[in-house]
C-alpha atoms as a PDB file:
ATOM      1  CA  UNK A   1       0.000   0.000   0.000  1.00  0.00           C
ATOM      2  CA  UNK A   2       2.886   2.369   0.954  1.00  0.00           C
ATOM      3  CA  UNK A   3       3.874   2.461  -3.221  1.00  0.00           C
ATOM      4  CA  UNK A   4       0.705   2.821  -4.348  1.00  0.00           C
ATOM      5  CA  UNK A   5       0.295   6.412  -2.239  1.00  0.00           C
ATOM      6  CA  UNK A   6       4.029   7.349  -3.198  1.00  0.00           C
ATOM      7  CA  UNK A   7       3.067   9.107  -6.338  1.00  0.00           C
ATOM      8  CA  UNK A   8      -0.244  11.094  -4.827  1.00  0.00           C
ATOM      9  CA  UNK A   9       2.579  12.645  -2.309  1.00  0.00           C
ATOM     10  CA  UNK A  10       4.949  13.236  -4.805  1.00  0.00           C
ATOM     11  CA  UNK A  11       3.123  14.535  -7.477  1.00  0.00           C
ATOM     12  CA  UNK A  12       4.387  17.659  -8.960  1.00  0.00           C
ATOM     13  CA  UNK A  13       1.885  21.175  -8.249  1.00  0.00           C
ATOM     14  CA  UNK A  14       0.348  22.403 -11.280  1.00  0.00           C
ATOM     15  CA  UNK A  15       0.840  26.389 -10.594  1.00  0.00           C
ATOM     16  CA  UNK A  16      -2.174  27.173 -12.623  1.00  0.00           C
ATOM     17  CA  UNK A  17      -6.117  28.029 -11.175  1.00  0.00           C
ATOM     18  CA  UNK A  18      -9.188  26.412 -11.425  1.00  0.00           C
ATOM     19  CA  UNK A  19     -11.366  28.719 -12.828  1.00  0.00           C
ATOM     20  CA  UNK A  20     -15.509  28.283 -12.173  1.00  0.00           C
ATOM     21  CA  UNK A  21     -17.429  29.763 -15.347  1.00  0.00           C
ATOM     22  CA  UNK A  22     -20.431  29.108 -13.838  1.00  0.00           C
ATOM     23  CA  UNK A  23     -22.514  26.978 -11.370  1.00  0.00           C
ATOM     24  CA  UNK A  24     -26.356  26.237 -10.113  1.00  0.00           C
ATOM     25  CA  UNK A  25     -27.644  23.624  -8.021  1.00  0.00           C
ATOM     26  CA  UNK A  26     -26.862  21.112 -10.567  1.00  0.00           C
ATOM     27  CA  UNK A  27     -23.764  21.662 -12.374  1.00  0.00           C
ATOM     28  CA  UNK A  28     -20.435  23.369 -12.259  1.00  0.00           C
ATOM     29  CA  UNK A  29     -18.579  24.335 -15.436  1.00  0.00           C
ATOM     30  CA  UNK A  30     -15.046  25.287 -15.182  1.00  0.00           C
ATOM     31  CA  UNK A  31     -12.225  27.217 -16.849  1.00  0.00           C
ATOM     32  CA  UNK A  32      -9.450  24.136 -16.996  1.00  0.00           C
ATOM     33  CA  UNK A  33      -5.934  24.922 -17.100  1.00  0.00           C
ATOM     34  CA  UNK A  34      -3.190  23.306 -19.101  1.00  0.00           C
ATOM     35  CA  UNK A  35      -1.764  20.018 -17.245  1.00  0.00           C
ATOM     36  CA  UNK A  36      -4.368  19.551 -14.850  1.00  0.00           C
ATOM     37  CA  UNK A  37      -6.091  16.358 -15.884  1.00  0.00           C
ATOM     38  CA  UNK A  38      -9.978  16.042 -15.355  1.00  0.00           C
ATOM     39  CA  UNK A  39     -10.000  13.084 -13.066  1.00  0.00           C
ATOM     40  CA  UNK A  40      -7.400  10.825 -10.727  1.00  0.00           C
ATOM     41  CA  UNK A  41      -5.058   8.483 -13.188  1.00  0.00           C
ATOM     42  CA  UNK A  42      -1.858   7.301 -12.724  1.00  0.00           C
ATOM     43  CA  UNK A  43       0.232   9.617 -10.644  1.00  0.00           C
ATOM     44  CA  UNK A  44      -2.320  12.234 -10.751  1.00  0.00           C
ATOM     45  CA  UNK A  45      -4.808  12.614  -7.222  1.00  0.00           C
ATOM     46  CA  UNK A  46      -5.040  15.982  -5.729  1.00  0.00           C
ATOM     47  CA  UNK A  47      -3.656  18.011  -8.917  1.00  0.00           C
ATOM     48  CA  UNK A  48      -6.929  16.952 -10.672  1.00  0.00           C
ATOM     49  CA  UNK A  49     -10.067  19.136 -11.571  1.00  0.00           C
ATOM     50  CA  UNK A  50     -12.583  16.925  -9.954  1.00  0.00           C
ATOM     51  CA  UNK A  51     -10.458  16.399  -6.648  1.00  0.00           C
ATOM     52  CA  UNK A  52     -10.001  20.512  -6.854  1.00  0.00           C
ATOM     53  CA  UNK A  53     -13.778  20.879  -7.124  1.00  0.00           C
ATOM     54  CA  UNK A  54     -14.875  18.497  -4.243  1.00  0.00           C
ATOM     55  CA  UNK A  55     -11.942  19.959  -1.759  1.00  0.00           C
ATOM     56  CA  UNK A  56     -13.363  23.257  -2.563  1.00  0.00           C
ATOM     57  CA  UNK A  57     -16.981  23.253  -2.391  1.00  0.00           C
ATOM     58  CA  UNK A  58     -17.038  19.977   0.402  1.00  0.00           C
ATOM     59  CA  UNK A  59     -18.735  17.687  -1.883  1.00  0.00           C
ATOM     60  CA  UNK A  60     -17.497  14.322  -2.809  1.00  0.00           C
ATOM     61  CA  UNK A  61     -20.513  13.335  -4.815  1.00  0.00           C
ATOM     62  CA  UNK A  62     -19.393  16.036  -7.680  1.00  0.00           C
ATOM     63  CA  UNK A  63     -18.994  13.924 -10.803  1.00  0.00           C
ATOM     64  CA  UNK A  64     -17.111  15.312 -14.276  1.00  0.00           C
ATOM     65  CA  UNK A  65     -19.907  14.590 -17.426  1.00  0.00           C
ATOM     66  CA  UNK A  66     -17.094  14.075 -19.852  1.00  0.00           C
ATOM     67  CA  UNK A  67     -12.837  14.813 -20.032  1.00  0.00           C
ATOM     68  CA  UNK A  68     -10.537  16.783 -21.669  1.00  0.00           C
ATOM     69  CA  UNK A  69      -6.575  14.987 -21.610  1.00  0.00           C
ATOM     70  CA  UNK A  70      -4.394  16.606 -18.936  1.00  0.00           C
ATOM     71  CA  UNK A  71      -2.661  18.306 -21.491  1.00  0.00           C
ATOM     72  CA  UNK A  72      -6.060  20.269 -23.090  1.00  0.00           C
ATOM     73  CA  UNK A  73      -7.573  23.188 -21.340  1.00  0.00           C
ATOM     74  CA  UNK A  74     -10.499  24.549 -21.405  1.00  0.00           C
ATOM     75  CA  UNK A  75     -13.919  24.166 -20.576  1.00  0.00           C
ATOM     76  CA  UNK A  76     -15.157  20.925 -18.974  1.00  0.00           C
ATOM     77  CA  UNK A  77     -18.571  20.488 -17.253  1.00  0.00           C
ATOM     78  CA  UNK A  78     -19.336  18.229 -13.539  1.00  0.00           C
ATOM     79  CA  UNK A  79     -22.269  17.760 -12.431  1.00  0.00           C
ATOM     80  CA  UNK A  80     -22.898  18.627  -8.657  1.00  0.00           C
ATOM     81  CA  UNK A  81     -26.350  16.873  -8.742  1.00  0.00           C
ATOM     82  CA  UNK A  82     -26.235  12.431  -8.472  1.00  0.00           C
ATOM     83  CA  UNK A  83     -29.618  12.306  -9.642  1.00  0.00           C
ATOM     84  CA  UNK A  84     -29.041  14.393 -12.954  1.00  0.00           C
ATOM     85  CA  UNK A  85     -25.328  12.295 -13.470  1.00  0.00           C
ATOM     86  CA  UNK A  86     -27.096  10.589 -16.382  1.00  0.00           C
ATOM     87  CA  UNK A  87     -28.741  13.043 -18.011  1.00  0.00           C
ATOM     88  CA  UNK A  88     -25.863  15.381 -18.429  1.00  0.00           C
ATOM     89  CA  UNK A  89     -23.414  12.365 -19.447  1.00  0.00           C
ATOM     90  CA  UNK A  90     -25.891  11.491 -22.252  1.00  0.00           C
ATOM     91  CA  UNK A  91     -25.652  15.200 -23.802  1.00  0.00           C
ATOM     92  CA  UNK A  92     -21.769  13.713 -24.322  1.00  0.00           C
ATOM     93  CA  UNK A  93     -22.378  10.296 -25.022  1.00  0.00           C
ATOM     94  CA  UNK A  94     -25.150  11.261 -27.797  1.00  0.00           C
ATOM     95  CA  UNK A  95     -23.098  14.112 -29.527  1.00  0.00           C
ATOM     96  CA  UNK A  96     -25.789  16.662 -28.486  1.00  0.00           C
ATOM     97  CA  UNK A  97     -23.163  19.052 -27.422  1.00  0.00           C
ATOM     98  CA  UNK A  98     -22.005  21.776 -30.352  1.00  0.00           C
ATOM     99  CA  UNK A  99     -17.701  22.227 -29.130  1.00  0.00           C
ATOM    100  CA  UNK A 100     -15.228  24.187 -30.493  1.00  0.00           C
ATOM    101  CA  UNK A 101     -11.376  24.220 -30.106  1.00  0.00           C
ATOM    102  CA  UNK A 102      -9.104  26.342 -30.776  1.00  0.00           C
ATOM    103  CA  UNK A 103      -5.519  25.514 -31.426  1.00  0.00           C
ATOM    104  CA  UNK A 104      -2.115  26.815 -32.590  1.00  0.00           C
ATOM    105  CA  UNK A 105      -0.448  25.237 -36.050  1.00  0.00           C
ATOM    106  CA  UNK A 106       1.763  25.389 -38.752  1.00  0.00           C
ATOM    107  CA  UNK A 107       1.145  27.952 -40.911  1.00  0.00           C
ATOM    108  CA  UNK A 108       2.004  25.131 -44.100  1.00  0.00           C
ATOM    109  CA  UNK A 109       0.194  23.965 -46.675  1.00  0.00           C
ATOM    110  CA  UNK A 110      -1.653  20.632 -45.798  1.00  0.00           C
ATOM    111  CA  UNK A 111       0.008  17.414 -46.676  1.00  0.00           C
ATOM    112  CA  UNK A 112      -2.370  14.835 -48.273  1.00  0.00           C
ATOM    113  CA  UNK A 113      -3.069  12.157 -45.543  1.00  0.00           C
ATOM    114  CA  UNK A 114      -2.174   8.674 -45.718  1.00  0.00           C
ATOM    115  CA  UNK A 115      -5.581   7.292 -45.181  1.00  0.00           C
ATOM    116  CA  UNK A 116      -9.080   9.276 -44.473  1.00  0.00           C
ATOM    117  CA  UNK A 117     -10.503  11.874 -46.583  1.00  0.00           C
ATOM    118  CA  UNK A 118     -10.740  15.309 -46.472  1.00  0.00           C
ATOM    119  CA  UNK A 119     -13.787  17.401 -48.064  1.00  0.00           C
ATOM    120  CA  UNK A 120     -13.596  21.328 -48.918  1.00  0.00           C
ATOM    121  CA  UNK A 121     -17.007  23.102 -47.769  1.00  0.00           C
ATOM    122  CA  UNK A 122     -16.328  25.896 -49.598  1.00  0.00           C
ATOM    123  CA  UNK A 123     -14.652  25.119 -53.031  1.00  0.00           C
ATOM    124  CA  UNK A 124     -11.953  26.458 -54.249  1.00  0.00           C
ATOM    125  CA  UNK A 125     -11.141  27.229 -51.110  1.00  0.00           C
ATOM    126  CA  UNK A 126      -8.961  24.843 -48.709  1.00  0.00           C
ATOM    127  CA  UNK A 127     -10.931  25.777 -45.447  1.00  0.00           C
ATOM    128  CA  UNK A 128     -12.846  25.184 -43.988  1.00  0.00           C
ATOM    129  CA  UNK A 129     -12.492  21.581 -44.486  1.00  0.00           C
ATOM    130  CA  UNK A 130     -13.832  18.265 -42.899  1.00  0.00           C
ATOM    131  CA  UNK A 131     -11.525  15.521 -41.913  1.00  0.00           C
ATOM    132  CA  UNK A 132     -13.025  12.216 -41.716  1.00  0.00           C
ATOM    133  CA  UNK A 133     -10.800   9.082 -41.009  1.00  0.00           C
ATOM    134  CA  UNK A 134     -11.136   5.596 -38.877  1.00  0.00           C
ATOM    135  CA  UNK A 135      -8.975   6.395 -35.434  1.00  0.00           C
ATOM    136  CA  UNK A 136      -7.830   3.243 -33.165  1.00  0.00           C
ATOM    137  CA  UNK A 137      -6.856   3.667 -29.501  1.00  0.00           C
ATOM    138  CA  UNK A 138      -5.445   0.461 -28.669  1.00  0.00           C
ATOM    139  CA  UNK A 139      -4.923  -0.115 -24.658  1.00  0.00           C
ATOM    140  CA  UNK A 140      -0.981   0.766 -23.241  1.00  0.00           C
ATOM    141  CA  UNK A 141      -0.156   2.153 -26.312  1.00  0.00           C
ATOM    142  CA  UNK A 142       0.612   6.430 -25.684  1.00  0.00           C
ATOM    143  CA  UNK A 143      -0.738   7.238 -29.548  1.00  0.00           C
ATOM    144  CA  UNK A 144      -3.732   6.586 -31.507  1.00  0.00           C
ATOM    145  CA  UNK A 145      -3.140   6.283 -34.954  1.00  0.00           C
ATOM    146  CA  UNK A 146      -5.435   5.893 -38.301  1.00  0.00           C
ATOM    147  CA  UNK A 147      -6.483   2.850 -40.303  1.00  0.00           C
ATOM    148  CA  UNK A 148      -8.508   2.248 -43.493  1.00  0.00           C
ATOM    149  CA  UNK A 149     -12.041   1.534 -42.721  1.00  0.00           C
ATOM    150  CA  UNK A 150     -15.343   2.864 -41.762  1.00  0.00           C
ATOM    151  CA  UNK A 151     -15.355   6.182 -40.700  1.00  0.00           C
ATOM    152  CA  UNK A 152     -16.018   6.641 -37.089  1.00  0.00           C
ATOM    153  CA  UNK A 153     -13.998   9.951 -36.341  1.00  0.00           C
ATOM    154  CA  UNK A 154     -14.765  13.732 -38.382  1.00  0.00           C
ATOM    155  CA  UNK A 155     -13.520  17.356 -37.832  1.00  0.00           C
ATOM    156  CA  UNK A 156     -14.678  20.336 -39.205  1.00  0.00           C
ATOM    157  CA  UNK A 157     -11.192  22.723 -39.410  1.00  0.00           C
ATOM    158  CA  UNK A 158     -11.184  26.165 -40.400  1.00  0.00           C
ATOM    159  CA  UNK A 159      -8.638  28.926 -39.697  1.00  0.00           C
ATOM    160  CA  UNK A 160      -8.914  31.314 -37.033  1.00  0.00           C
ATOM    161  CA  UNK A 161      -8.338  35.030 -36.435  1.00  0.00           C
ATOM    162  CA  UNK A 162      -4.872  36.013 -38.058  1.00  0.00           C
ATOM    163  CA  UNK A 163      -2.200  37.248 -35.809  1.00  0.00           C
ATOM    164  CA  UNK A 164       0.363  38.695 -36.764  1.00  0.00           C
ATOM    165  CA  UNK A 165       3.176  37.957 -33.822  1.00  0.00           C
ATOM    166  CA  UNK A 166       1.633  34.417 -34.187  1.00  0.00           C
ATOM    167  CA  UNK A 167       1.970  33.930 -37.907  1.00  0.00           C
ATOM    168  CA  UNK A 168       5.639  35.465 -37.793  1.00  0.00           C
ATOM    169  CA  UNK A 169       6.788  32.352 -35.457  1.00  0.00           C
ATOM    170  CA  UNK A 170       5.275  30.350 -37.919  1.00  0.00           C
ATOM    171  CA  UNK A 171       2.033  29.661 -36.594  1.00  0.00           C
ATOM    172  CA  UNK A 172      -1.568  30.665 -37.017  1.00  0.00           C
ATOM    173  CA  UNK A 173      -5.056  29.568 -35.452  1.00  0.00           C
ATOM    174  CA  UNK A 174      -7.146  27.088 -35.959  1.00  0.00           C
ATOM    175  CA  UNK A 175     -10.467  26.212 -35.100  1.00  0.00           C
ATOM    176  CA  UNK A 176     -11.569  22.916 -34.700  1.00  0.00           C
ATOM    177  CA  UNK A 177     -15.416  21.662 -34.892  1.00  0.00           C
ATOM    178  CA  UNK A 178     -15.560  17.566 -33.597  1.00  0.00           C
ATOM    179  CA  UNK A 179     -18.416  15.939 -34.430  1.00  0.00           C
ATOM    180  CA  UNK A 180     -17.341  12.362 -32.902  1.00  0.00           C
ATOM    181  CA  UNK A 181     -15.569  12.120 -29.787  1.00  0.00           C
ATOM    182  CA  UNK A 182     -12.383   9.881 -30.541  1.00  0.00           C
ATOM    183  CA  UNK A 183      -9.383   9.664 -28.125  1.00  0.00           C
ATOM    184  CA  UNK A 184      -6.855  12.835 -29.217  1.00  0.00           C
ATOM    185  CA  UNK A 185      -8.774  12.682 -32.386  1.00  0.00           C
ATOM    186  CA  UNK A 186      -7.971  16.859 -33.032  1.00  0.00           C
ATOM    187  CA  UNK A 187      -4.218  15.999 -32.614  1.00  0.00           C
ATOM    188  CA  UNK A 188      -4.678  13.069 -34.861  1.00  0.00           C
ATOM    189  CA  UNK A 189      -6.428  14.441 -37.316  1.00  0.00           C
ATOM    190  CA  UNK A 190      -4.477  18.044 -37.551  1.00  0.00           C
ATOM    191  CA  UNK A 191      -1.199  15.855 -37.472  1.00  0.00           C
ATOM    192  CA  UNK A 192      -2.298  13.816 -40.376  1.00  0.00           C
ATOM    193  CA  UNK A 193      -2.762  16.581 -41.979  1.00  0.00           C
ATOM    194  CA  UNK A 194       0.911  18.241 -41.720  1.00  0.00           C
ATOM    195  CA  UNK A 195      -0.354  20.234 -39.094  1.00  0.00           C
ATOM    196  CA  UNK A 196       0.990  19.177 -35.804  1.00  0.00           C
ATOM    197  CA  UNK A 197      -0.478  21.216 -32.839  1.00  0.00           C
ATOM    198  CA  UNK A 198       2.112  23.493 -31.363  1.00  0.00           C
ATOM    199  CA  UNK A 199       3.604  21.584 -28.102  1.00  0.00           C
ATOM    200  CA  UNK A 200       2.442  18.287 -28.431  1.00  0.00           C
ATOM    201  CA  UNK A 201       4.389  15.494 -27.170  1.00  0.00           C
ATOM    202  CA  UNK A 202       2.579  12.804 -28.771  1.00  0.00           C
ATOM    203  CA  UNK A 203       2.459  13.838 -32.445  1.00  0.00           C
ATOM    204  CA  UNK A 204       4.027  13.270 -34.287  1.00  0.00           C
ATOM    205  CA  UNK A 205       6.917  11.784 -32.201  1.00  0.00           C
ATOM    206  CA  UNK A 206       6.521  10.898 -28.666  1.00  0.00           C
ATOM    207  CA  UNK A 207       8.629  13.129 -26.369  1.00  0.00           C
ATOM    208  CA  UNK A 208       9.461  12.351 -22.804  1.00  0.00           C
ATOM    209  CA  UNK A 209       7.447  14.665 -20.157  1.00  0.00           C
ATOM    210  CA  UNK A 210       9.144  16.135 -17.488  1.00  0.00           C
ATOM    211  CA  UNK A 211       6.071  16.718 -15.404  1.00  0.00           C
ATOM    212  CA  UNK A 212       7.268  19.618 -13.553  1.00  0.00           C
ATOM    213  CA  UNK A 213       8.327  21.722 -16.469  1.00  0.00           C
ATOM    214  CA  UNK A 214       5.090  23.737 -17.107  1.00  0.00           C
ATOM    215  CA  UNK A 215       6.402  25.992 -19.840  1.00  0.00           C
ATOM    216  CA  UNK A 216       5.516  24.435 -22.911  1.00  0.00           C
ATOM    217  CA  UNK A 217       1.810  23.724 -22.983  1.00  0.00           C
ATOM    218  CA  UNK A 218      -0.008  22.083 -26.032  1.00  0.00           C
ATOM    219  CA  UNK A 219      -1.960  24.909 -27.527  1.00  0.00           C
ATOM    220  CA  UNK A 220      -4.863  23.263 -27.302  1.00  0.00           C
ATOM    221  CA  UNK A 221      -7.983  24.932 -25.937  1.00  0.00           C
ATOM    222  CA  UNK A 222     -11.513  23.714 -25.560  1.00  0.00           C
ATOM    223  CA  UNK A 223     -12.871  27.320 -26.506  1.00  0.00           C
ATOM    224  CA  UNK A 224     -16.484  27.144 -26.502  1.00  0.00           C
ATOM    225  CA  UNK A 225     -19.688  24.426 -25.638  1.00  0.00           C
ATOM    226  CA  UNK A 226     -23.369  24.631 -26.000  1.00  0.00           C
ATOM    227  CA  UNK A 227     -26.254  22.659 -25.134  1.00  0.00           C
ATOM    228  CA  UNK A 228     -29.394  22.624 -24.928  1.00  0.00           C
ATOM    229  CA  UNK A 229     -29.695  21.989 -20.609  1.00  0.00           C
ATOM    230  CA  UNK A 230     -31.487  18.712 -20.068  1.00  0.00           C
ATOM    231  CA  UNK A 231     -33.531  19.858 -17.130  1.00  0.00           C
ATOM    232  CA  UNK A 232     -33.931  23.137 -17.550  1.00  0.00           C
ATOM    233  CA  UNK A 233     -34.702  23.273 -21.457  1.00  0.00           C
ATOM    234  CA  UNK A 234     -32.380  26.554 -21.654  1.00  0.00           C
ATOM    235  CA  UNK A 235     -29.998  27.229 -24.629  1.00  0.00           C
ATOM    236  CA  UNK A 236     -26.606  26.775 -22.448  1.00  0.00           C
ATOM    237  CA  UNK A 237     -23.135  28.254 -24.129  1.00  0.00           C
ATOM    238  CA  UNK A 238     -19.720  28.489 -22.491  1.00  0.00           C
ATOM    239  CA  UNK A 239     -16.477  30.220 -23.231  1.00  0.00           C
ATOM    240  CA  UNK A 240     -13.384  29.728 -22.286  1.00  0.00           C
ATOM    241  CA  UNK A 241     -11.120  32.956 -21.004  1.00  0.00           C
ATOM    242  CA  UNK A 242      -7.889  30.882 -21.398  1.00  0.00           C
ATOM    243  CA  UNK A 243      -5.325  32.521 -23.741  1.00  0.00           C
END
């Protein structure tokens, strides 16, 4: 028992806040920071946005209705409520929830990927674009990776405002539409592309964390979500503040 607690006392202090966008009776929507993963995994306990939340507000039945990976910020929703749990994971689990990311790229043209198609929505133009490909997550294994077949992962990927300090590093923004909910599917899918997202250590080459360097963030941010609220019946919309 004594190894199995070593890591929740050693693990590293993510200097970032919690932010709360909103909250009711039934749910609590936050502002997540880079590194601070959703839930308890591995090594992570107390640096964790549900262990934050219930230390905070003294409630241990607080439960997250979906995740964003450690390394994404932005906005995630828990619900505060144990007899509304369901209702709120089903928004998830049934794609009933409109998200939008935002992310930081090359500013290169797109490479053709190897399998998966892509589809221009407004011809001639490149973007916006959907990417639609078959993504495999296969247990112990850090990257998911593409594979001929049915379709069962699609993004919608159009470019962002310009910026011009951005641009001359390189860079420029993208926004990013899901419409499935595949593990790192926006990473896979704007790597296949040519387009890996600035600071990822996954794609296209795994790099070894060092989990208390907090300098170099994937650019990854879960900007927006909207829903129609399951109990209420009110239009619901939520932005992230996160640079």
């Amino acid at each position: 028992m004594q190894s199995k607690h070593r890591f929740v006392l050693d693990e590293p202090e993510v200097p970032f806040e919690l932010t709360i966008l909103y909250e009711d009776n039934d749910i609590i929507v936050v502002d997540k920071p880079h590194f601070l993963a959703t839930t308890p995994r591995g090594m992570w306990y107390r640096q964790t946005a549900l262990v934050r939340l219930r230390e905070r507000f003294g409630e241990s039945q607080i439960t997250p209705a979906h995740r964003l990976d450690r390394q994404t910020a932005g906005v995630v929703l828990f619900v505060r409520n144990p007899e509304l749990r369901g209702a709120y994971q089903m928004l998830f689990q049934e794609h009933r929830v409109q998200k939008t990311y935002e992310c930081l790229a090359p500013a290169l043209p797109i490479v053709r990927p190897k399998t998966g198609t892509i589809g221009r929505l407004n011809p001639p133009a490149l973007f916006p674009l959907k990417r639609r490909s078959h993504i495999v997550k296969d247990r112990g294994r850090l990257q998911a990776y593409e594979i001929p077949g049915e379709v069962n992962a699609e993004t919608v990927i159009e470019l962002g405002e310009t910026d011009g300090n951005v641009v001359a590093q390189g860079y420029r923004r993208y926004m990013l539409h899901p419409k499935t909910g595949k593990t790192h599917q926006l990473r896979v899918h704007m790597n296949s592309l040519g387009l890996p997202i600035k600071g990822d250590d996954l794609y296209p080459e795994i790099i070894e964390p060092d989990y208390t360097d907090f300098s170099n963030p994937l650019r990854l941010v879960a900007r927006s979500m909207s829903f129609i609220d399951p109990v209420s019946h009110r239009p619901m919309l939520f932005t992230s503040r996160l640079q």
